[in-house]
Protein backbone atom coordinates (compact mmCIF):
# COMPACT_ATOMS: atom_id res chain seq x y z
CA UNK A 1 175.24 164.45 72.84
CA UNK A 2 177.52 164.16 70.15
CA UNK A 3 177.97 160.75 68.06
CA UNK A 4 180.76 158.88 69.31
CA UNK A 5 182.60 157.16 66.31
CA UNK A 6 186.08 155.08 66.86
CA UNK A 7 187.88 152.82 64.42
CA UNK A 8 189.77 149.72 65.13
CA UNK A 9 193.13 149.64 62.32
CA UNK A 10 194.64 145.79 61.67
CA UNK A 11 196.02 145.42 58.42
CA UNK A 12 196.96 141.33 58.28
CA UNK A 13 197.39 139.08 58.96
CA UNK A 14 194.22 136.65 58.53
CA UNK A 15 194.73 134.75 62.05
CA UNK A 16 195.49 138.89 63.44
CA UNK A 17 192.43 140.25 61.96
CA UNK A 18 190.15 137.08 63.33
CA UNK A 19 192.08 138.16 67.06
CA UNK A 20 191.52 142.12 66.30
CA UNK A 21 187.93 141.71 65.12
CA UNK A 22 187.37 140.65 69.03
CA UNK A 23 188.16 144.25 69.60
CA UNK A 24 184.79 145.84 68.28
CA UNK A 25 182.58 143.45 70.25
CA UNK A 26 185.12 144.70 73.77
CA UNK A 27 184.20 148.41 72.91
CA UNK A 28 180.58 147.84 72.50
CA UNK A 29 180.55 145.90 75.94
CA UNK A 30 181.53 149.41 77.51
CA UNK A 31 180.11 151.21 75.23
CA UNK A 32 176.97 150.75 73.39
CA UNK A 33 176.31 153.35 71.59
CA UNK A 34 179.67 153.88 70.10
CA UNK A 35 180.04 153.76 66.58
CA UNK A 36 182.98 151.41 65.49
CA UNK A 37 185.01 151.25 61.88
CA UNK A 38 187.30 148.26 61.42
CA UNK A 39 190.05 149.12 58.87
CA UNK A 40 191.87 146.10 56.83
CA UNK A 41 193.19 144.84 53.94
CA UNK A 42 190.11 144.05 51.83
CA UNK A 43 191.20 140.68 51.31
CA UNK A 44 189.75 139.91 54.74
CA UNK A 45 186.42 141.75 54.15
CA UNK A 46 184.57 138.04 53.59
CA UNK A 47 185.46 136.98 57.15
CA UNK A 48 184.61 140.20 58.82
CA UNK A 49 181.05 140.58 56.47
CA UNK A 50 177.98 140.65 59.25
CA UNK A 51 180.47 141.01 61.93
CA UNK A 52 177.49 142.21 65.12
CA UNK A 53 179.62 144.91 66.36
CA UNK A 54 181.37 146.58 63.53
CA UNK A 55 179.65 149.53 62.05
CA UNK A 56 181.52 150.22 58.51
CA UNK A 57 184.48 148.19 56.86
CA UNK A 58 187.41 150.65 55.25
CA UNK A 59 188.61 148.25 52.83
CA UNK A 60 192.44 148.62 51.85
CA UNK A 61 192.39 148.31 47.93
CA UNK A 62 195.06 145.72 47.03
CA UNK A 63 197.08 145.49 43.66
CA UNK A 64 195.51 143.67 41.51
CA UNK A 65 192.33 143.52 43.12
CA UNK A 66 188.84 143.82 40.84
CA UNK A 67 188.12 147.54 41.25
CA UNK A 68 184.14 146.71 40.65
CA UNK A 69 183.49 144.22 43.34
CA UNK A 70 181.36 144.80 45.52
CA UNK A 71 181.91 146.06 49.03
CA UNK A 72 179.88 145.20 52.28
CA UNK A 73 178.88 147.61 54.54
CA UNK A 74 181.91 149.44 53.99
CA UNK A 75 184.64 151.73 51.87
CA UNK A 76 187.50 150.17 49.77
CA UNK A 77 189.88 152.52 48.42
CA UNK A 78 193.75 153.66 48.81
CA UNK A 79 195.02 154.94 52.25
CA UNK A 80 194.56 158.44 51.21
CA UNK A 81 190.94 157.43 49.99
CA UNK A 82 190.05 155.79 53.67
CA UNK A 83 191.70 158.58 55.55
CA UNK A 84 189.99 161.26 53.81
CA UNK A 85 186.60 159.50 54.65
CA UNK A 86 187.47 158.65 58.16
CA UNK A 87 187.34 162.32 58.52
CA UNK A 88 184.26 162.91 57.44
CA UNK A 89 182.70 160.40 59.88
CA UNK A 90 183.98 161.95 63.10
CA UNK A 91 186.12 159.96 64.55
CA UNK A 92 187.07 160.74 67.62
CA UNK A 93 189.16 157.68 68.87
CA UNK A 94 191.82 155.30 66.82
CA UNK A 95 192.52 151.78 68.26
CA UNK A 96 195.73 150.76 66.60
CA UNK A 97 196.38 147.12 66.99
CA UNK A 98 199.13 147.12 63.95
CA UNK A 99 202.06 148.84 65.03
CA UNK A 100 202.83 149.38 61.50
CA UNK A 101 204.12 152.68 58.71
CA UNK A 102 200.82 152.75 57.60
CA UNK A 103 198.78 152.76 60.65
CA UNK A 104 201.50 155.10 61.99
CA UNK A 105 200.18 157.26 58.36
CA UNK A 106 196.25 156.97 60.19
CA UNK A 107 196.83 158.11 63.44
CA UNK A 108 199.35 160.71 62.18
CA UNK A 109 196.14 162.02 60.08
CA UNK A 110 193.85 162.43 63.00
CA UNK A 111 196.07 164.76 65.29
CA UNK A 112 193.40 165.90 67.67
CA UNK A 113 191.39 162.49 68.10
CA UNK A 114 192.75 159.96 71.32
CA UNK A 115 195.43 156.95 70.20
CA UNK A 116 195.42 154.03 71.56
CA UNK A 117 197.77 151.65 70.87
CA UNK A 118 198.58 147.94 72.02
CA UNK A 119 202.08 146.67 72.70
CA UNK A 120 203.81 144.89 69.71
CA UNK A 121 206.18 143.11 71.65
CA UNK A 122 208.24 142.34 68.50
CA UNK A 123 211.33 142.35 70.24
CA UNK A 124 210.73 139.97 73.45
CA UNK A 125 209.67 137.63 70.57
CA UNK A 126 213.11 138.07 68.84
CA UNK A 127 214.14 137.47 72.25
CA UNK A 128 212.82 134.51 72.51
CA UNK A 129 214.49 133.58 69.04
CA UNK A 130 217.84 134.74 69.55
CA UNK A 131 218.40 135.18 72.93
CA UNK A 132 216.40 132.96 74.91
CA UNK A 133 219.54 133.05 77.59
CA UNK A 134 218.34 136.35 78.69
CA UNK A 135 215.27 134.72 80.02
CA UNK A 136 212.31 136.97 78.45
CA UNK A 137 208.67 136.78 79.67
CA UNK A 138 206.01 135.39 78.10
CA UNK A 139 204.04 137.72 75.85
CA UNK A 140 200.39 137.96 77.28
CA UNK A 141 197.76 135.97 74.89
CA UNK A 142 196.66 138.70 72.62
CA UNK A 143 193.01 138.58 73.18
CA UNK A 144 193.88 139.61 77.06
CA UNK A 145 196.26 142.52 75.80
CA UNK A 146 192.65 143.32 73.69
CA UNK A 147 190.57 143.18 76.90
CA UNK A 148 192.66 146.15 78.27
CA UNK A 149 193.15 148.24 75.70
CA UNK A 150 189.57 148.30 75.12
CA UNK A 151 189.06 148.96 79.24
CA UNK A 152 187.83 145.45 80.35
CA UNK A 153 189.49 143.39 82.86
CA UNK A 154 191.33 140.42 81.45
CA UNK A 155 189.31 137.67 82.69
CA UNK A 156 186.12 139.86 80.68
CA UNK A 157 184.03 136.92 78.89
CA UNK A 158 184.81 136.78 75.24
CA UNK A 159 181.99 137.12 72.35
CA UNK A 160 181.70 134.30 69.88
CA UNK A 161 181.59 137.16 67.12
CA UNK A 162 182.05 135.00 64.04
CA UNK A 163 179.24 132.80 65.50
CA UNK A 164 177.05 135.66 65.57
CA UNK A 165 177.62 137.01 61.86
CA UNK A 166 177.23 133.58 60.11
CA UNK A 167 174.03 133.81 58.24
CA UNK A 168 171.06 130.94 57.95
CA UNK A 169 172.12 130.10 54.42
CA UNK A 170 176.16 129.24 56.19
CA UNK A 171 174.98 127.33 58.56
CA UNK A 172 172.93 125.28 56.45
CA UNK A 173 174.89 124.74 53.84
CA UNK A 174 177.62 123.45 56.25
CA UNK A 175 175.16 121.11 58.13
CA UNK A 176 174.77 119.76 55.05
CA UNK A 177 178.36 119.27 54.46
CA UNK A 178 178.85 117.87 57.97
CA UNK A 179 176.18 115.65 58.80
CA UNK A 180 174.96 115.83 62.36
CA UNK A 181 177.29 113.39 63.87
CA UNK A 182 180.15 115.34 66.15
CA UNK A 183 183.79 115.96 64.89
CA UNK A 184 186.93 117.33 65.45
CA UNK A 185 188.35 119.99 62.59
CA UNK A 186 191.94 119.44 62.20
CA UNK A 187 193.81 122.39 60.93
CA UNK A 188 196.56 120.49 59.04
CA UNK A 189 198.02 123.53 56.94
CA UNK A 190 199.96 126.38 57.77
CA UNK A 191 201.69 129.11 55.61
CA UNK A 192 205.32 128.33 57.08
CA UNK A 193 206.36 124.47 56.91
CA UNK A 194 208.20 124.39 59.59
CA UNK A 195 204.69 124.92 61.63
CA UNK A 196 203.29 122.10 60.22
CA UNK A 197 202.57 118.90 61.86
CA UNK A 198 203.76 115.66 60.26
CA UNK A 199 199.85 114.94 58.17
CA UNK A 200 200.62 111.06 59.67
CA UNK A 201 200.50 112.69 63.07
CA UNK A 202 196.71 114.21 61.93
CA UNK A 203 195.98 111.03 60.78
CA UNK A 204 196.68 109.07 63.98
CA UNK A 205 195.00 111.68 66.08
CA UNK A 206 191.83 111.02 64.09
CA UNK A 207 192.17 107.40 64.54
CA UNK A 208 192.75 107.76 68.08
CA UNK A 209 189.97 110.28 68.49
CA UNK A 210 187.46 108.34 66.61
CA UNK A 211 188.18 105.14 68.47
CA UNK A 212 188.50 106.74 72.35
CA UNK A 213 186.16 109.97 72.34
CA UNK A 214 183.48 109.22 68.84
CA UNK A 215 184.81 111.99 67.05
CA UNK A 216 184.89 111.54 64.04
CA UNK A 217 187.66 114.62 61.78
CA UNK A 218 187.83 116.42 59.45
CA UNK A 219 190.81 118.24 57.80
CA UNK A 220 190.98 122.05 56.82
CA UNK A 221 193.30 123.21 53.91
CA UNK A 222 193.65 126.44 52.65
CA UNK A 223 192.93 126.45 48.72
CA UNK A 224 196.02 125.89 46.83
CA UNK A 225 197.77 123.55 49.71
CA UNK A 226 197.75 121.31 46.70
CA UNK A 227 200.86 118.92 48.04
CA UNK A 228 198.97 118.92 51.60
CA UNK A 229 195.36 117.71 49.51
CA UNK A 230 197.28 115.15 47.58
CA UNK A 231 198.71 113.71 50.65
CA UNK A 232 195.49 113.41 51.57
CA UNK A 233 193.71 112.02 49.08
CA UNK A 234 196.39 109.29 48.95
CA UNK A 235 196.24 108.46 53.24
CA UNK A 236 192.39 108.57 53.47
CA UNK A 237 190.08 105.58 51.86
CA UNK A 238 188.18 107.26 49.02
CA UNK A 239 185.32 107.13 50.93
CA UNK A 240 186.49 109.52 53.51
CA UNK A 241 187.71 112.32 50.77
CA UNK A 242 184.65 114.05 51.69
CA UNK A 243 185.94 115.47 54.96
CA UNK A 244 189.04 117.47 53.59
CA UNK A 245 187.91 120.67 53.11
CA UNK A 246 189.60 122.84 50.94
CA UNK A 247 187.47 125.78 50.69
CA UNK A 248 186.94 129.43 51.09
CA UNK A 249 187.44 130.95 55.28
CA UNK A 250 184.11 131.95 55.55
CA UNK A 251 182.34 128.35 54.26
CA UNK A 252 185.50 127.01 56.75
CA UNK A 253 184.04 129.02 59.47
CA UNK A 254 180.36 128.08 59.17
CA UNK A 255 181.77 124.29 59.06
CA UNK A 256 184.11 124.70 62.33
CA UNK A 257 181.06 126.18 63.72
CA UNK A 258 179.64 123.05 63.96
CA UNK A 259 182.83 121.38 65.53
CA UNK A 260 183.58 119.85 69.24
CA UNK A 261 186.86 121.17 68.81
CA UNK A 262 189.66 122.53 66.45
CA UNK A 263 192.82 121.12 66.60
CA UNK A 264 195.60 123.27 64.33
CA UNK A 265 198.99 124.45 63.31
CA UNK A 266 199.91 127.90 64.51
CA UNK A 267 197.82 129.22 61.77
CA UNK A 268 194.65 131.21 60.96
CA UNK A 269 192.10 127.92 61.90
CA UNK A 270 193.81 127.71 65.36
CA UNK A 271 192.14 131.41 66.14
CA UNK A 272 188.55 130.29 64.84
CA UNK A 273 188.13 128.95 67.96
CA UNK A 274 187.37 131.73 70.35
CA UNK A 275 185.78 133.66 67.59
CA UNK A 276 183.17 130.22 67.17
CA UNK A 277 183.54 129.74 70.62
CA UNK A 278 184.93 126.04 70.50
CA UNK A 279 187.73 125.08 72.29
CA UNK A 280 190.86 125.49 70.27
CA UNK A 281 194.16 122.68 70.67
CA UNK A 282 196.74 124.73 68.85
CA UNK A 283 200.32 122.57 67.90
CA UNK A 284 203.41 124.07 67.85
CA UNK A 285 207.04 123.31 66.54
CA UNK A 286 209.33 126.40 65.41
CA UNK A 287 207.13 128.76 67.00
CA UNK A 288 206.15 128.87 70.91
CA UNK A 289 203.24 129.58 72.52
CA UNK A 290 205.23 132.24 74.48
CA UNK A 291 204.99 134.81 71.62
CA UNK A 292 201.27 135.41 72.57
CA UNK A 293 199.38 133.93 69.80
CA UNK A 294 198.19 130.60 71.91
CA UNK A 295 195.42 129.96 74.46
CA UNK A 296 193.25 132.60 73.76
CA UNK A 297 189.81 131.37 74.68
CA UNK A 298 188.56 129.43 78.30
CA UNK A 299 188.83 125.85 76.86
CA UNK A 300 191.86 126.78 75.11
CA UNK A 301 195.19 124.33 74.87
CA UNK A 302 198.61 124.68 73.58
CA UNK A 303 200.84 121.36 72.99
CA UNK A 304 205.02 121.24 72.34
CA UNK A 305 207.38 119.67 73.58
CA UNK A 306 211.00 121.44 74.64
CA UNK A 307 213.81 121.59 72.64
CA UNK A 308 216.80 123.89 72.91
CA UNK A 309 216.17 125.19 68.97
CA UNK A 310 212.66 126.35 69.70
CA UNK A 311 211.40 128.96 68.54
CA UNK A 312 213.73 129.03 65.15
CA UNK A 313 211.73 132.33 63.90
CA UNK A 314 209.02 134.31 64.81
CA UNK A 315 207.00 133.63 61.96
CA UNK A 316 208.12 130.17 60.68
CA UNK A 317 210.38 128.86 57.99
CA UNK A 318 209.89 126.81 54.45
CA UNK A 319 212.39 124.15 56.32
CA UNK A 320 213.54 123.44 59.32
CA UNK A 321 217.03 125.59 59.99
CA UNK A 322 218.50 122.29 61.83
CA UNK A 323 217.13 119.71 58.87
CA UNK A 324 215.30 117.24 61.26
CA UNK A 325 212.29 119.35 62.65
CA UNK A 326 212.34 117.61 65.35
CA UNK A 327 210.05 119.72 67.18
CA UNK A 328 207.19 119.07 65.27
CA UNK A 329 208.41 114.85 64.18
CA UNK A 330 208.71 114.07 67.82
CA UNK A 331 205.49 115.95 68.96
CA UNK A 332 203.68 112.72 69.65
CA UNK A 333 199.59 112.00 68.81
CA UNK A 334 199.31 111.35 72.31
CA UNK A 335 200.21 114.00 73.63
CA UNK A 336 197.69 116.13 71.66
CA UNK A 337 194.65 113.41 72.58
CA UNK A 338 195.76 114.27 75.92
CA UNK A 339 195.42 117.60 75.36
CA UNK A 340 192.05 117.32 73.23
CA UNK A 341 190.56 115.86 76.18
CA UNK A 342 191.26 118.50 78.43
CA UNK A 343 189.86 121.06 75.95
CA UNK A 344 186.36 119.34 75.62
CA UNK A 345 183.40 120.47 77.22
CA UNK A 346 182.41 116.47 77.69
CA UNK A 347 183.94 113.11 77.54
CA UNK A 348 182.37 113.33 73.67
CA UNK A 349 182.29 116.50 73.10
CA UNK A 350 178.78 115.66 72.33
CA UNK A 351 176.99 118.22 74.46
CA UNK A 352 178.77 121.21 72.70
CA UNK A 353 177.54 120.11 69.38
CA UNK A 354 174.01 119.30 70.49
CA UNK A 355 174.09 122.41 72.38
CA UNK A 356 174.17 124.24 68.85
């Protein structure tokens, strides 16, 4: 029988690609002996590297990017350079998850091999923006969209992926980081300010968290967040500066591996969650949980609260259109707790650490 070779296209973003990297692991659940290629930007090579179910990377060179890195498990080059590869390896079967002109360029390149290709639903989101009167339905969570374009029914148990490909040497260098007591991993960045929860909101969580469940938290930035660090560094005794950690996604990962529960901003930390497989509390303010990005794994829980301006935009803004952000200022610490608790596994949240 002939090799059976398909390849999974998402370009970006980072919080897409940690969704679309569930893909893989869907196919080989039907299929086990199918080959599968994931094809990116390779700026997200490091949190795909030792994915379980992904065959070969095709690495989108990026400007500026060093031409004599290396590459893992995979092929970096221009379009042109991945598409004439793709060819030689047979593939028989394109999952495009994109939507995009240039994954539109890779399927127009492979004329005889089947397309599959998931709804964008870009414009019930701009629905939701700017014409919410019309009433438009809810965008399915992504990862169930995922389920059945790769043929599994949408209730099909999800694979902690990124738990799988962490190596030995991640996970120990993040129990070292960590300690062994549980924690909660507060996402308190975001690209788009206006998704941003107030940082005193984070803090009062923590407090509240530490004092009613004995979680202790700690708080993930993105490096270069520099106003978000200083904030930090100024709100937390210098004896807690050792829990903000600003540091690369993949040392992130192994760290939120080791969580009870992540509690984020509508950003790329929200969706390490079902790929760890640790409940996930994501907050949201100019964005709504509606577009599709929100409660993607079991224990997963989305907190808001209604206002007639949300959503403002479908990706976020620097600054809130209305100049109060109200949606995000008013978005009380109690009403996440409330939510944390519903997302753990245990009163503590002690058993799902221990458990690992």
């Amino acid at each position: 029988m002939p090799s059976r070779t398909a390849a999974v296209l998402r370009f970006s973003s980072l919080g897409d690609v940690l969704l679309a990297a569930h893909v893989p692991s869907f196919l080989k659940r039907i299929d086990p002996g199918l080959r599968v290629l994931f094809v990116t930007k390779e700026r997200h090579a490091a949190a795909l590297e030792r994915h379980p179910h992904i065959d070969r990377l095709y690495l989108l060179r990026e400007r500026g990017s060093d031409p004599g890195a290396p590459v893992p498990f995979g092929v970096r080059g221009g379009l042109g350079d991945l598409i004439a590869t793709l060819r030689l390896e047979g593939v028989d079967t394109l999952y495009d998850l994109h939507g995009s002109l240039r994954s539109g360029r890779v399927l127009g390149s492979f004329p005889a091999a089947r397309r599959v290709c998931a709804p964008k639903h870009a414009l019930r989101r701009r629905l939701w923006v700017y014409a919410r009167w019309l009433k438009p339905e809810a965008v399915t969570p992504l990862l169930v969209t995922y389920r059945g374009v790769a043929g599994l029914p949408a209730d099909a148990p999800l694979t902690a992926w990124l738990r799988e490909a962490l190596s030995a040497e991640e996970r120990r260098r993040a129990a070292e980081r960590v300690g062994g007591e549980p924690f909660l991993l507060m996402g308190v960045g975001a690209r788009w300010r206006t998704k941003r929860w107030p940082l005193r909101h984070f803090l009062a969580l923590a407090e509240a968290a530490e004092r009613t469940l004995g979680l202790n938290s700690r708080f993930a930035l993105a490096p270069g967040e520099t106003d978000l660090r200083e904030e930090l560094l100024g709100a937390l005794p210098s004896e807690r500066h050792g829990t903000i950690d600003e540091i690369p996604f993949r040392a992130l990962a192994a760290v939120a591996s080791r969580a009870a529960a992540v509690v984020s901003n509508d950003s790329a930390v929200l969706h390490l969650g079902p790929a760890l497989g640790v409940p996930a509390v994501g907050v949201f303010g100019s964005t709504v949980p509606q577009f599709g990005f929100a409660m993607q794994g079991p224990r997963d829980v989305a907190v808001e609260i209604p206002l007639g301006c949300r959503p403002c935009d479908v990706h976020g803004k620097d600054r809130c259109p209305l100049r109060h952000h109200d949606c995000m200022e008013r978005l009380e610490p109690d009403r996440v707790l409330e939510a944390l608790r519903a997302a753990l596994p245990s009163p503590s949240g002690r058993a799902a650490v221990e458990a690992r």
